[in-house]
PDB file of N, CA and C in Angstrom:
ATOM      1  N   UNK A   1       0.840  -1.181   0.000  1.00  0.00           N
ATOM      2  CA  UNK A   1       0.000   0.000   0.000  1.00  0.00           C
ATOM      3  C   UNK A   1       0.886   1.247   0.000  1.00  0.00           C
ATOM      4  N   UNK A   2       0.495   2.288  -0.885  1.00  0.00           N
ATOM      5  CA  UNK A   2       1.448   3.474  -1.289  1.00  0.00           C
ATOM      6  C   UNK A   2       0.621   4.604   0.071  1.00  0.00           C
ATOM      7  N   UNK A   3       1.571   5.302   0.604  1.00  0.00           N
ATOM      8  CA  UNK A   3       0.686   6.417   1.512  1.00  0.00           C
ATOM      9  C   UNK A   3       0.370   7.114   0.761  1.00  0.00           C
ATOM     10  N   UNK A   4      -0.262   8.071   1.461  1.00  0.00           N
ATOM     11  CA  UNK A   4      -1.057   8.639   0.827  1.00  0.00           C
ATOM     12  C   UNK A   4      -0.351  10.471   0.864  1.00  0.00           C
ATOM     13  N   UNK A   5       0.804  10.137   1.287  1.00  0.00           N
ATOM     14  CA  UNK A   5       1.479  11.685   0.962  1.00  0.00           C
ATOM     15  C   UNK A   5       3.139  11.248   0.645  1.00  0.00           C
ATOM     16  N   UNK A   6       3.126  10.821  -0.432  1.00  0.00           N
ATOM     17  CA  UNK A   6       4.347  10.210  -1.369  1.00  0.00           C
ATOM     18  C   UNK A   6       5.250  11.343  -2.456  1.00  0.00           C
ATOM     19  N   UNK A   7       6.534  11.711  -1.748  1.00  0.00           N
ATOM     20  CA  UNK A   7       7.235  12.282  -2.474  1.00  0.00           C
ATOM     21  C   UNK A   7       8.072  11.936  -3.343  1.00  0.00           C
ATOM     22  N   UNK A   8       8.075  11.994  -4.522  1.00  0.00           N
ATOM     23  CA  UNK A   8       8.860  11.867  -5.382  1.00  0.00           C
ATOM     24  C   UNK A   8      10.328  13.108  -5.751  1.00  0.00           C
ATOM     25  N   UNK A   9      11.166  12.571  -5.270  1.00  0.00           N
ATOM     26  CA  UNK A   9      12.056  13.738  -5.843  1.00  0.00           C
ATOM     27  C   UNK A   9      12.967  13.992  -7.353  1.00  0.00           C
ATOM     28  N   UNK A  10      12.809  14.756  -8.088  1.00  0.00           N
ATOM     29  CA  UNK A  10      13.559  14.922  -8.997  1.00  0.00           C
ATOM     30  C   UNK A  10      14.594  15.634  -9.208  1.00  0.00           C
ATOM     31  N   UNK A  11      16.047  14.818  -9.125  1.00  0.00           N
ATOM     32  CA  UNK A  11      17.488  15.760  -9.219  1.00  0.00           C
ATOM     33  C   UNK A  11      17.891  15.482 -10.584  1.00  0.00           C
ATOM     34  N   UNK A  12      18.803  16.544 -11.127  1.00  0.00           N
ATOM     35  CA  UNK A  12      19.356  16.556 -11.994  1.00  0.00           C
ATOM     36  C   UNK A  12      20.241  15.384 -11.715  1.00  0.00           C
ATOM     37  N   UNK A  13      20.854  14.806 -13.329  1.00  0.00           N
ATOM     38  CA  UNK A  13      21.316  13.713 -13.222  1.00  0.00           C
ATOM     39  C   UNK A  13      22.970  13.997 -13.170  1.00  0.00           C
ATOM     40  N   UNK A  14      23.854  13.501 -12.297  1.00  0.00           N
ATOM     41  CA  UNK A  14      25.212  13.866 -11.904  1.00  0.00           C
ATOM     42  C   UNK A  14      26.036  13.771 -13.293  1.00  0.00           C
ATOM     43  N   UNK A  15      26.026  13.267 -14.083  1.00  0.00           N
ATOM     44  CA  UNK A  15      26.233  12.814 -15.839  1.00  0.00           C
ATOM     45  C   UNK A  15      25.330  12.894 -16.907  1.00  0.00           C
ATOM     46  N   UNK A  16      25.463  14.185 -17.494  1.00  0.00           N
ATOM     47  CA  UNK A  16      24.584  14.296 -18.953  1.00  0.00           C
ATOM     48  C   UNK A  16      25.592  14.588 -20.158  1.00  0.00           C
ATOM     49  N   UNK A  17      25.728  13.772 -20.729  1.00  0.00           N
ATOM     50  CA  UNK A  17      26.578  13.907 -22.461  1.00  0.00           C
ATOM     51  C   UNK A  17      25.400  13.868 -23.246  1.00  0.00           C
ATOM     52  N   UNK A  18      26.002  14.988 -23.924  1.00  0.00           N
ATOM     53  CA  UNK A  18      25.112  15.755 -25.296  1.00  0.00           C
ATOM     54  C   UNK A  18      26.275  16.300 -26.468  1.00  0.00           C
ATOM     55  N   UNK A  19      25.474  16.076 -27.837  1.00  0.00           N
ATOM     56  CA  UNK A  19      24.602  15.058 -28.205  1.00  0.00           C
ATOM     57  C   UNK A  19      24.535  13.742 -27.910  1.00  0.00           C
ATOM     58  N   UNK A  20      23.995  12.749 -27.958  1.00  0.00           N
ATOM     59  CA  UNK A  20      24.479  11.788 -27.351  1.00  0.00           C
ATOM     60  C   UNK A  20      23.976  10.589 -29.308  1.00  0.00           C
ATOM     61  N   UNK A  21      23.845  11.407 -30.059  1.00  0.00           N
ATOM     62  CA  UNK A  21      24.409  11.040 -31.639  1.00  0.00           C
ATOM     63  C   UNK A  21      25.375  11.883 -31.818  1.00  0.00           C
ATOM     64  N   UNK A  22      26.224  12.148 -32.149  1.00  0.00           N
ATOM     65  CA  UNK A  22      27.337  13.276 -32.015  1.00  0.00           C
ATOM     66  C   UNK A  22      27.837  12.934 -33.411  1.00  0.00           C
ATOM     67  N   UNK A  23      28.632  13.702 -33.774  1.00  0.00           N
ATOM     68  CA  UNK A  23      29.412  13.482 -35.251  1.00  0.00           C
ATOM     69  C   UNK A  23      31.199  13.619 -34.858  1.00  0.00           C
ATOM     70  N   UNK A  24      31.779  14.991 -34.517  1.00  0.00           N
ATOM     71  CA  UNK A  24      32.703  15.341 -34.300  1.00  0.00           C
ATOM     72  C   UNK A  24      32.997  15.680 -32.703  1.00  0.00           C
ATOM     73  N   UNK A  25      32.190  16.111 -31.561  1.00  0.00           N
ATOM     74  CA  UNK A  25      32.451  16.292 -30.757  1.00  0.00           C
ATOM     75  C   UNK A  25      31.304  16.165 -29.428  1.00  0.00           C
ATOM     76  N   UNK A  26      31.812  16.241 -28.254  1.00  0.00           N
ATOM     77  CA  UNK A  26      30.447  15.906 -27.042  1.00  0.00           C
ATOM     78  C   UNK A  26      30.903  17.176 -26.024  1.00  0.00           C
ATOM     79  N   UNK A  27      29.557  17.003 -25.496  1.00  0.00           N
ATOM     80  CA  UNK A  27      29.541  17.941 -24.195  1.00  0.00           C
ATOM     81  C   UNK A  27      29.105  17.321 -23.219  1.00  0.00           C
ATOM     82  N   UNK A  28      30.129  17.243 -22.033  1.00  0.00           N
ATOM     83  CA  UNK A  28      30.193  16.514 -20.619  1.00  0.00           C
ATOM     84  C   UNK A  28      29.777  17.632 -19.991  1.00  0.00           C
ATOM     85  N   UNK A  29      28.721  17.512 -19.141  1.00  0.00           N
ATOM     86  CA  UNK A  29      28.203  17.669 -17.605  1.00  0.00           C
ATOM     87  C   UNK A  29      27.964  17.176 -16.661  1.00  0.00           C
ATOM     88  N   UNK A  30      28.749  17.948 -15.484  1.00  0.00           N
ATOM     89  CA  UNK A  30      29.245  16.984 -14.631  1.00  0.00           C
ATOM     90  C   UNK A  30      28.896  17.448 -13.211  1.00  0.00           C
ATOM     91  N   UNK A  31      28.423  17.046 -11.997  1.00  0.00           N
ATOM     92  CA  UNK A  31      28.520  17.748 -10.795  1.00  0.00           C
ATOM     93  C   UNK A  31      29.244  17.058  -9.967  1.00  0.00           C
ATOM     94  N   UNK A  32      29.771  17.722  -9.516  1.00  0.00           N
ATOM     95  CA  UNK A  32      30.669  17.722  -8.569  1.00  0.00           C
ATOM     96  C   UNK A  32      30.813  17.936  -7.513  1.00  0.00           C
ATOM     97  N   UNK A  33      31.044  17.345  -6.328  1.00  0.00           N
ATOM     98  CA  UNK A  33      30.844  17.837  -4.832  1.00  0.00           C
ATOM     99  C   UNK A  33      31.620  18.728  -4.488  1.00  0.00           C
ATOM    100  N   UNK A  34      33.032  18.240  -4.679  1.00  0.00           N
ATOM    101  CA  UNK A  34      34.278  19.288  -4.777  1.00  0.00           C
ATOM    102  C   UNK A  34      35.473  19.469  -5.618  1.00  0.00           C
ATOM    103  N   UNK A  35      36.401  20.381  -5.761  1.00  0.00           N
ATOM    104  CA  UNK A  35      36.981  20.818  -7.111  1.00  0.00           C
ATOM    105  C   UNK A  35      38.007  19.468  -7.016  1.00  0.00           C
ATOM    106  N   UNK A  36      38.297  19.172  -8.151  1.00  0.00           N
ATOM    107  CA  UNK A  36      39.705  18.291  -8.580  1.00  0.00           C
ATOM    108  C   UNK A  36      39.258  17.839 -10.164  1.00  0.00           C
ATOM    109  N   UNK A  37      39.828  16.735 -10.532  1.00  0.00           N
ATOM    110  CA  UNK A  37      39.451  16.286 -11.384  1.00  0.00           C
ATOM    111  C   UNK A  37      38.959  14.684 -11.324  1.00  0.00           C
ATOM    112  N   UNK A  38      38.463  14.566 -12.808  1.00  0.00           N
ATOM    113  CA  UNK A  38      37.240  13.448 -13.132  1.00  0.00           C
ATOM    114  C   UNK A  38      38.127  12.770 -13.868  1.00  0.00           C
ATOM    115  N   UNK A  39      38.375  11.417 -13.929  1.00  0.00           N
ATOM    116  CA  UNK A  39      38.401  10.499 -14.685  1.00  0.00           C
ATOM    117  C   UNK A  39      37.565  10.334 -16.059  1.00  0.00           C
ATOM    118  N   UNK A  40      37.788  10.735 -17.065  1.00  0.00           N
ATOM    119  CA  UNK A  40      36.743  10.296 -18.678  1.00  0.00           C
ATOM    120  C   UNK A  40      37.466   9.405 -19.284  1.00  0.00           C
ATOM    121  N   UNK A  41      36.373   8.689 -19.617  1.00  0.00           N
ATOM    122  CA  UNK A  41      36.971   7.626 -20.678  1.00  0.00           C
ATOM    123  C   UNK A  41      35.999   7.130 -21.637  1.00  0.00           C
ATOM    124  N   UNK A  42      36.193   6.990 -22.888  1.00  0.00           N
ATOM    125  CA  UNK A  42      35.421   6.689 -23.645  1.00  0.00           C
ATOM    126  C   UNK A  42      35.733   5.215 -24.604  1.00  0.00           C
ATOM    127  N   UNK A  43      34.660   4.462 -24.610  1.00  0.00           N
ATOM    128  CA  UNK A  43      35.476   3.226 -24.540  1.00  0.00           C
ATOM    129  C   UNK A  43      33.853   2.343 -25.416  1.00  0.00           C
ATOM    130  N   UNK A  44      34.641   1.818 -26.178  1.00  0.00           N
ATOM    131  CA  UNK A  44      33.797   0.839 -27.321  1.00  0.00           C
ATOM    132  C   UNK A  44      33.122  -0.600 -26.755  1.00  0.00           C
ATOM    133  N   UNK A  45      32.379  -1.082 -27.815  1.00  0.00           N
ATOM    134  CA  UNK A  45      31.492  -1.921 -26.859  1.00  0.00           C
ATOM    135  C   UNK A  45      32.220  -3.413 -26.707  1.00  0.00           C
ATOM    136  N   UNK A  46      33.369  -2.945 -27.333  1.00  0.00           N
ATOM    137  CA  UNK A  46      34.462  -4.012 -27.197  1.00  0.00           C
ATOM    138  C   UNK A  46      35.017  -4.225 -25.761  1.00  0.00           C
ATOM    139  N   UNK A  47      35.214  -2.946 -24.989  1.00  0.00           N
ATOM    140  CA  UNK A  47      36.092  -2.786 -24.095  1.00  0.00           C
ATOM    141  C   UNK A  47      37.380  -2.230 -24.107  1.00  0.00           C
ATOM    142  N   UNK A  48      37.759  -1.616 -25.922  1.00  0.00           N
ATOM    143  CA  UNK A  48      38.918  -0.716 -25.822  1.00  0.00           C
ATOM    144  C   UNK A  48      38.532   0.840 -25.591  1.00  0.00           C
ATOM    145  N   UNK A  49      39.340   1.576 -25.025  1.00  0.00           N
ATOM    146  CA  UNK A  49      39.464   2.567 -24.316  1.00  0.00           C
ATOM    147  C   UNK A  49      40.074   3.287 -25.682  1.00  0.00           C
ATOM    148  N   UNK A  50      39.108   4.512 -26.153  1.00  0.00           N
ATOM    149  CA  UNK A  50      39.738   4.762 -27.224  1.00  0.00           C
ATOM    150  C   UNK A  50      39.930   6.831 -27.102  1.00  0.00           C
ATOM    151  N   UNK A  51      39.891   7.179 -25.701  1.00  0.00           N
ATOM    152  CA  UNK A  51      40.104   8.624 -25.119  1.00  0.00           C
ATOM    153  C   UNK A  51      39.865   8.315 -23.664  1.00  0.00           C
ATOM    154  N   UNK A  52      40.852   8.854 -23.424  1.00  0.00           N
ATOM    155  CA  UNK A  52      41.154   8.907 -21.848  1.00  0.00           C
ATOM    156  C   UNK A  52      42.025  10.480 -21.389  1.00  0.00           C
ATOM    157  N   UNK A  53      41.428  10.885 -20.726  1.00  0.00           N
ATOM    158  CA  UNK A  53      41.789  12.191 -20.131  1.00  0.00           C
ATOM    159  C   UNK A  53      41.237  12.192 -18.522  1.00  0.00           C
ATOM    160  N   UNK A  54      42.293  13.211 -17.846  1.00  0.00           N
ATOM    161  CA  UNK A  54      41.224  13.744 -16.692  1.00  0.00           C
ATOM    162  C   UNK A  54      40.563  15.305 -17.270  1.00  0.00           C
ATOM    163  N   UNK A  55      39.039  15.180 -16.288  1.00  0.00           N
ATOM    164  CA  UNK A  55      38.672  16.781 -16.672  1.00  0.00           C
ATOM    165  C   UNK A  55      38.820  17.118 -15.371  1.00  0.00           C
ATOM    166  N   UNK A  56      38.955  18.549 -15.579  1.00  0.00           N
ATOM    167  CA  UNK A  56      39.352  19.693 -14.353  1.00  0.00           C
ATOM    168  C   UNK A  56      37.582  20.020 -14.089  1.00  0.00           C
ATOM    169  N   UNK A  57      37.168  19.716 -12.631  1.00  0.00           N
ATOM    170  CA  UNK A  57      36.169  19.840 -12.248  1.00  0.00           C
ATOM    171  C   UNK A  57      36.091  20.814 -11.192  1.00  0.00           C
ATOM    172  N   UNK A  58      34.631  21.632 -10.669  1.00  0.00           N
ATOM    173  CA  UNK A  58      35.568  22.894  -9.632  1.00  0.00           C
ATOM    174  C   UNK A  58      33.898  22.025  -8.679  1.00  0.00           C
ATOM    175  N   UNK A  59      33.548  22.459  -7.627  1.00  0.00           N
ATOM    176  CA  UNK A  59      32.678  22.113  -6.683  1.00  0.00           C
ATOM    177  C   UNK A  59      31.291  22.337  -7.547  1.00  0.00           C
ATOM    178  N   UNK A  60      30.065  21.889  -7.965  1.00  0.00           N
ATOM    179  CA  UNK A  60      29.413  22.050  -8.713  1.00  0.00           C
ATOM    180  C   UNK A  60      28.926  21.691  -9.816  1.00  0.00           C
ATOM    181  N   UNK A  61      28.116  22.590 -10.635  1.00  0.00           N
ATOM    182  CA  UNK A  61      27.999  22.230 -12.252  1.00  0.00           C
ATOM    183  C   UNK A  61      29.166  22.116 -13.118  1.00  0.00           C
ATOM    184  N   UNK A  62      29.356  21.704 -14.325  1.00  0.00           N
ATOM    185  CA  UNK A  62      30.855  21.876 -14.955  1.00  0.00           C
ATOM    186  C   UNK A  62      30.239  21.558 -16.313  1.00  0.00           C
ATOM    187  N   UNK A  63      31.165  22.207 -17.341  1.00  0.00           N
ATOM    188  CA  UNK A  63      30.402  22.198 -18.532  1.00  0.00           C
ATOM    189  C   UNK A  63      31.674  21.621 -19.367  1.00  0.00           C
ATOM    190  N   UNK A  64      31.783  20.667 -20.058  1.00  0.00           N
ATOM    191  CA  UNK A  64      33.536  20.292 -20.517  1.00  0.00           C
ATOM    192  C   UNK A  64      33.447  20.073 -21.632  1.00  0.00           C
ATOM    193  N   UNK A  65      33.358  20.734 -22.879  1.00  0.00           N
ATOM    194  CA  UNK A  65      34.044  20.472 -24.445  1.00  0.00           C
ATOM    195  C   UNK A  65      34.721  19.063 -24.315  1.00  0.00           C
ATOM    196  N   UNK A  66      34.411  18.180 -25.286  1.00  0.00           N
ATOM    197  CA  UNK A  66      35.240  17.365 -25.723  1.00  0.00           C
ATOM    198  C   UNK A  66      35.367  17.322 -27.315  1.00  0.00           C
ATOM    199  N   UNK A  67      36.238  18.234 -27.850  1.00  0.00           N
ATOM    200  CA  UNK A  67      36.086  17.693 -29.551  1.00  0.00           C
ATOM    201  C   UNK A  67      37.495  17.370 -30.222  1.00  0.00           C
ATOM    202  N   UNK A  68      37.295  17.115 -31.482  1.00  0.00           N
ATOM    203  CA  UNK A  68      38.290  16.343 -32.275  1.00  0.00           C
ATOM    204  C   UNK A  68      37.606  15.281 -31.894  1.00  0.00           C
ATOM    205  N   UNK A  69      36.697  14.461 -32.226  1.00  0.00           N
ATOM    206  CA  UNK A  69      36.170  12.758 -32.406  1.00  0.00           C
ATOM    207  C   UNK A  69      35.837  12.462 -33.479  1.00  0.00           C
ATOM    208  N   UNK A  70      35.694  13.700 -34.244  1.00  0.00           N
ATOM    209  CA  UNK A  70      35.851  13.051 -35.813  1.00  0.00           C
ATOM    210  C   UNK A  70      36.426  11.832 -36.969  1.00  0.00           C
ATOM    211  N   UNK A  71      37.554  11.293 -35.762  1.00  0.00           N
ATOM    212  CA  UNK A  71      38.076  10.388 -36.161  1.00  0.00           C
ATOM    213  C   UNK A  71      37.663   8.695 -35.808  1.00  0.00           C
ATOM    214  N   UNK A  72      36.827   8.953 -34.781  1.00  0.00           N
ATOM    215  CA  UNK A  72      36.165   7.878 -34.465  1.00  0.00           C
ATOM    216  C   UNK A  72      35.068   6.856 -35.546  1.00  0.00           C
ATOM    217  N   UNK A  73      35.578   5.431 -35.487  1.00  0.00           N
ATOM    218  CA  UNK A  73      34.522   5.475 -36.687  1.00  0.00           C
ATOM    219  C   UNK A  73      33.002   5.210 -35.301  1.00  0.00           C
ATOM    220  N   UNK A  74      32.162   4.755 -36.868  1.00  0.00           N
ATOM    221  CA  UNK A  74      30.601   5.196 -36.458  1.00  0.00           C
ATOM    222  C   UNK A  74      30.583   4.134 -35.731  1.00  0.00           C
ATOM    223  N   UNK A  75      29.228   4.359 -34.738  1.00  0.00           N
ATOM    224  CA  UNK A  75      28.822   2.813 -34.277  1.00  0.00           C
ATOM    225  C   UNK A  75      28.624   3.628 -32.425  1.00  0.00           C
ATOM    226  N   UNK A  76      28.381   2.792 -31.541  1.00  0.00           N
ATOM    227  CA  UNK A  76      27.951   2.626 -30.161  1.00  0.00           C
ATOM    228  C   UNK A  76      28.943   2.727 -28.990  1.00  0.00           C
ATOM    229  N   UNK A  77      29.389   3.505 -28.370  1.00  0.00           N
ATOM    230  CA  UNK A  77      30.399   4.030 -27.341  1.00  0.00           C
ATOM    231  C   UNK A  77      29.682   4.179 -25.786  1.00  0.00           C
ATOM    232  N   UNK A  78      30.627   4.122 -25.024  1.00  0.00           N
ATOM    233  CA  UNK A  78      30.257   3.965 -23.644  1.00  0.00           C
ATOM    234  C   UNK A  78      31.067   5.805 -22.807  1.00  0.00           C
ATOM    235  N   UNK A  79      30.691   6.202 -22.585  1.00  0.00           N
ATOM    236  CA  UNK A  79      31.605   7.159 -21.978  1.00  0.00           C
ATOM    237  C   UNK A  79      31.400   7.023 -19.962  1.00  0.00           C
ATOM    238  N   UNK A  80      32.655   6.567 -19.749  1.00  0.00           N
ATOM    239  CA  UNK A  80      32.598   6.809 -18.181  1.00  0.00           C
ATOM    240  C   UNK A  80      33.277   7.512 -17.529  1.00  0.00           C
ATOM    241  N   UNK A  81      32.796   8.312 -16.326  1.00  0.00           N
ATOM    242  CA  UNK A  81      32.932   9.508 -15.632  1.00  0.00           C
ATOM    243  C   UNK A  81      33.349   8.999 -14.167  1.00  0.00           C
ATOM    244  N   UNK A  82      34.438   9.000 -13.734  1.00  0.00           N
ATOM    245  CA  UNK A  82      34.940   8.618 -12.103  1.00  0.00           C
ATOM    246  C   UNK A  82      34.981  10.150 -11.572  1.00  0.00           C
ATOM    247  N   UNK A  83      33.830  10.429 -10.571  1.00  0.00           N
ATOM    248  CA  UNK A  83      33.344  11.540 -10.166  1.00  0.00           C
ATOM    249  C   UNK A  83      32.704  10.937  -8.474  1.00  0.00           C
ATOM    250  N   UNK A  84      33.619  11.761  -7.531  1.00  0.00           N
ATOM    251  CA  UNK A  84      33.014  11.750  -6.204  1.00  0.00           C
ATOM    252  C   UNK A  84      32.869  10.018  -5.677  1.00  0.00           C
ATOM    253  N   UNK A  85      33.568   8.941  -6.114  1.00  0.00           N
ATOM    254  CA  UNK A  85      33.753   7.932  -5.517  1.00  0.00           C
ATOM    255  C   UNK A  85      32.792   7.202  -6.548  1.00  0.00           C
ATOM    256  N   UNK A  86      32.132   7.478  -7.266  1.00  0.00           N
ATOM    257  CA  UNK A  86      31.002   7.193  -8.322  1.00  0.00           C
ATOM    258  C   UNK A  86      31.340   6.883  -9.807  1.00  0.00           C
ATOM    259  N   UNK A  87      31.231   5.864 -10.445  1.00  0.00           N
ATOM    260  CA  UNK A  87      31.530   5.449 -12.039  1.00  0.00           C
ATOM    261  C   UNK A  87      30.283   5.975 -12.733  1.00  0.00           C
ATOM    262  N   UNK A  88      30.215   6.668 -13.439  1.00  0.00           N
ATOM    263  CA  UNK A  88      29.129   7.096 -14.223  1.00  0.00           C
ATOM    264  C   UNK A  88      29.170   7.084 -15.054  1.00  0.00           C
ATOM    265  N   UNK A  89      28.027   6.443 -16.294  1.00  0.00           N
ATOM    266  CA  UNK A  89      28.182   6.348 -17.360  1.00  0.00           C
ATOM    267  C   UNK A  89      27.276   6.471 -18.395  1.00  0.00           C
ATOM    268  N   UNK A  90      27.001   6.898 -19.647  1.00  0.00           N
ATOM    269  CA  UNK A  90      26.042   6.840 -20.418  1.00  0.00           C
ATOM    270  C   UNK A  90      26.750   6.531 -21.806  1.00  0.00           C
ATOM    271  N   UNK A  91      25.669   6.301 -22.412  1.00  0.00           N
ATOM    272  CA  UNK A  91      25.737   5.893 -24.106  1.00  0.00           C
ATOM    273  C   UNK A  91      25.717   6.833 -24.803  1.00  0.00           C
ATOM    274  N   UNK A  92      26.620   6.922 -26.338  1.00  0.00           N
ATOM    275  CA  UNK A  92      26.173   7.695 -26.885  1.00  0.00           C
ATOM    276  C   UNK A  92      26.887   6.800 -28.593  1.00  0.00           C
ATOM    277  N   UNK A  93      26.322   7.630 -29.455  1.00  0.00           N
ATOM    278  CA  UNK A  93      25.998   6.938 -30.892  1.00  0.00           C
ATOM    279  C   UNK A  93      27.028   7.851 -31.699  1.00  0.00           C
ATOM    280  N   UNK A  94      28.289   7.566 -32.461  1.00  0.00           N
ATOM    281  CA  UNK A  94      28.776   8.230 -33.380  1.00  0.00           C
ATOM    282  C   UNK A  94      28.268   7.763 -34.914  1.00  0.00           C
ATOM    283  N   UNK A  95      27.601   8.930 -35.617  1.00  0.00           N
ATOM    284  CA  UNK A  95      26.899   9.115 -37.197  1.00  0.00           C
ATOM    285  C   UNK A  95      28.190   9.354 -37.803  1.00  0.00           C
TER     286      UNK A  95
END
């Protein structure tokens, strides 16, 4: 039985990559509890790791350019985010 005064909360999600069809480049958003940097990695459905960087993250929202991927061929990618003790990850599609 559900009560009858049931909150649902809605937070922004700690990892949003956009576009997430991309051609040449992505945009990482990221929150962050506190400043340092993030672990990125972007990695095929193979399991090779085909960009690896840290991003410079400050306490907060963070907005991070990633381009030059133009060289990637097409097909289904994993991008993961080591942020605040947390692996985060989403999909995204290179056209």
């Amino acid at each position: 039985m559900v009560p009858s005064s049931t909150t649902f909360s809605t937070t922004d999600p700690l990892l949003k990559v956009f576009p997430s069809i991309f051609q040449s480049s992505i945009i990482v958003k990221i929150k962050a509890n506190k400043t340092g940097s993030a672990p990125f990695k972007l990695i095929d459905y193979s399991g090779r790791t085909l960009l690896q960087q840290d991003l410079p993250v400050k306490a907060g929202s963070n907005t991070i350019p990633i381009p030059n991927l133009g060289h990637i061929a097409e097909g289904n990618y994993i991008v993961l985010v080591n942020i605040d003790n947390k692996v985060l990850n989403q999909k995204i599609t290179k056209q």
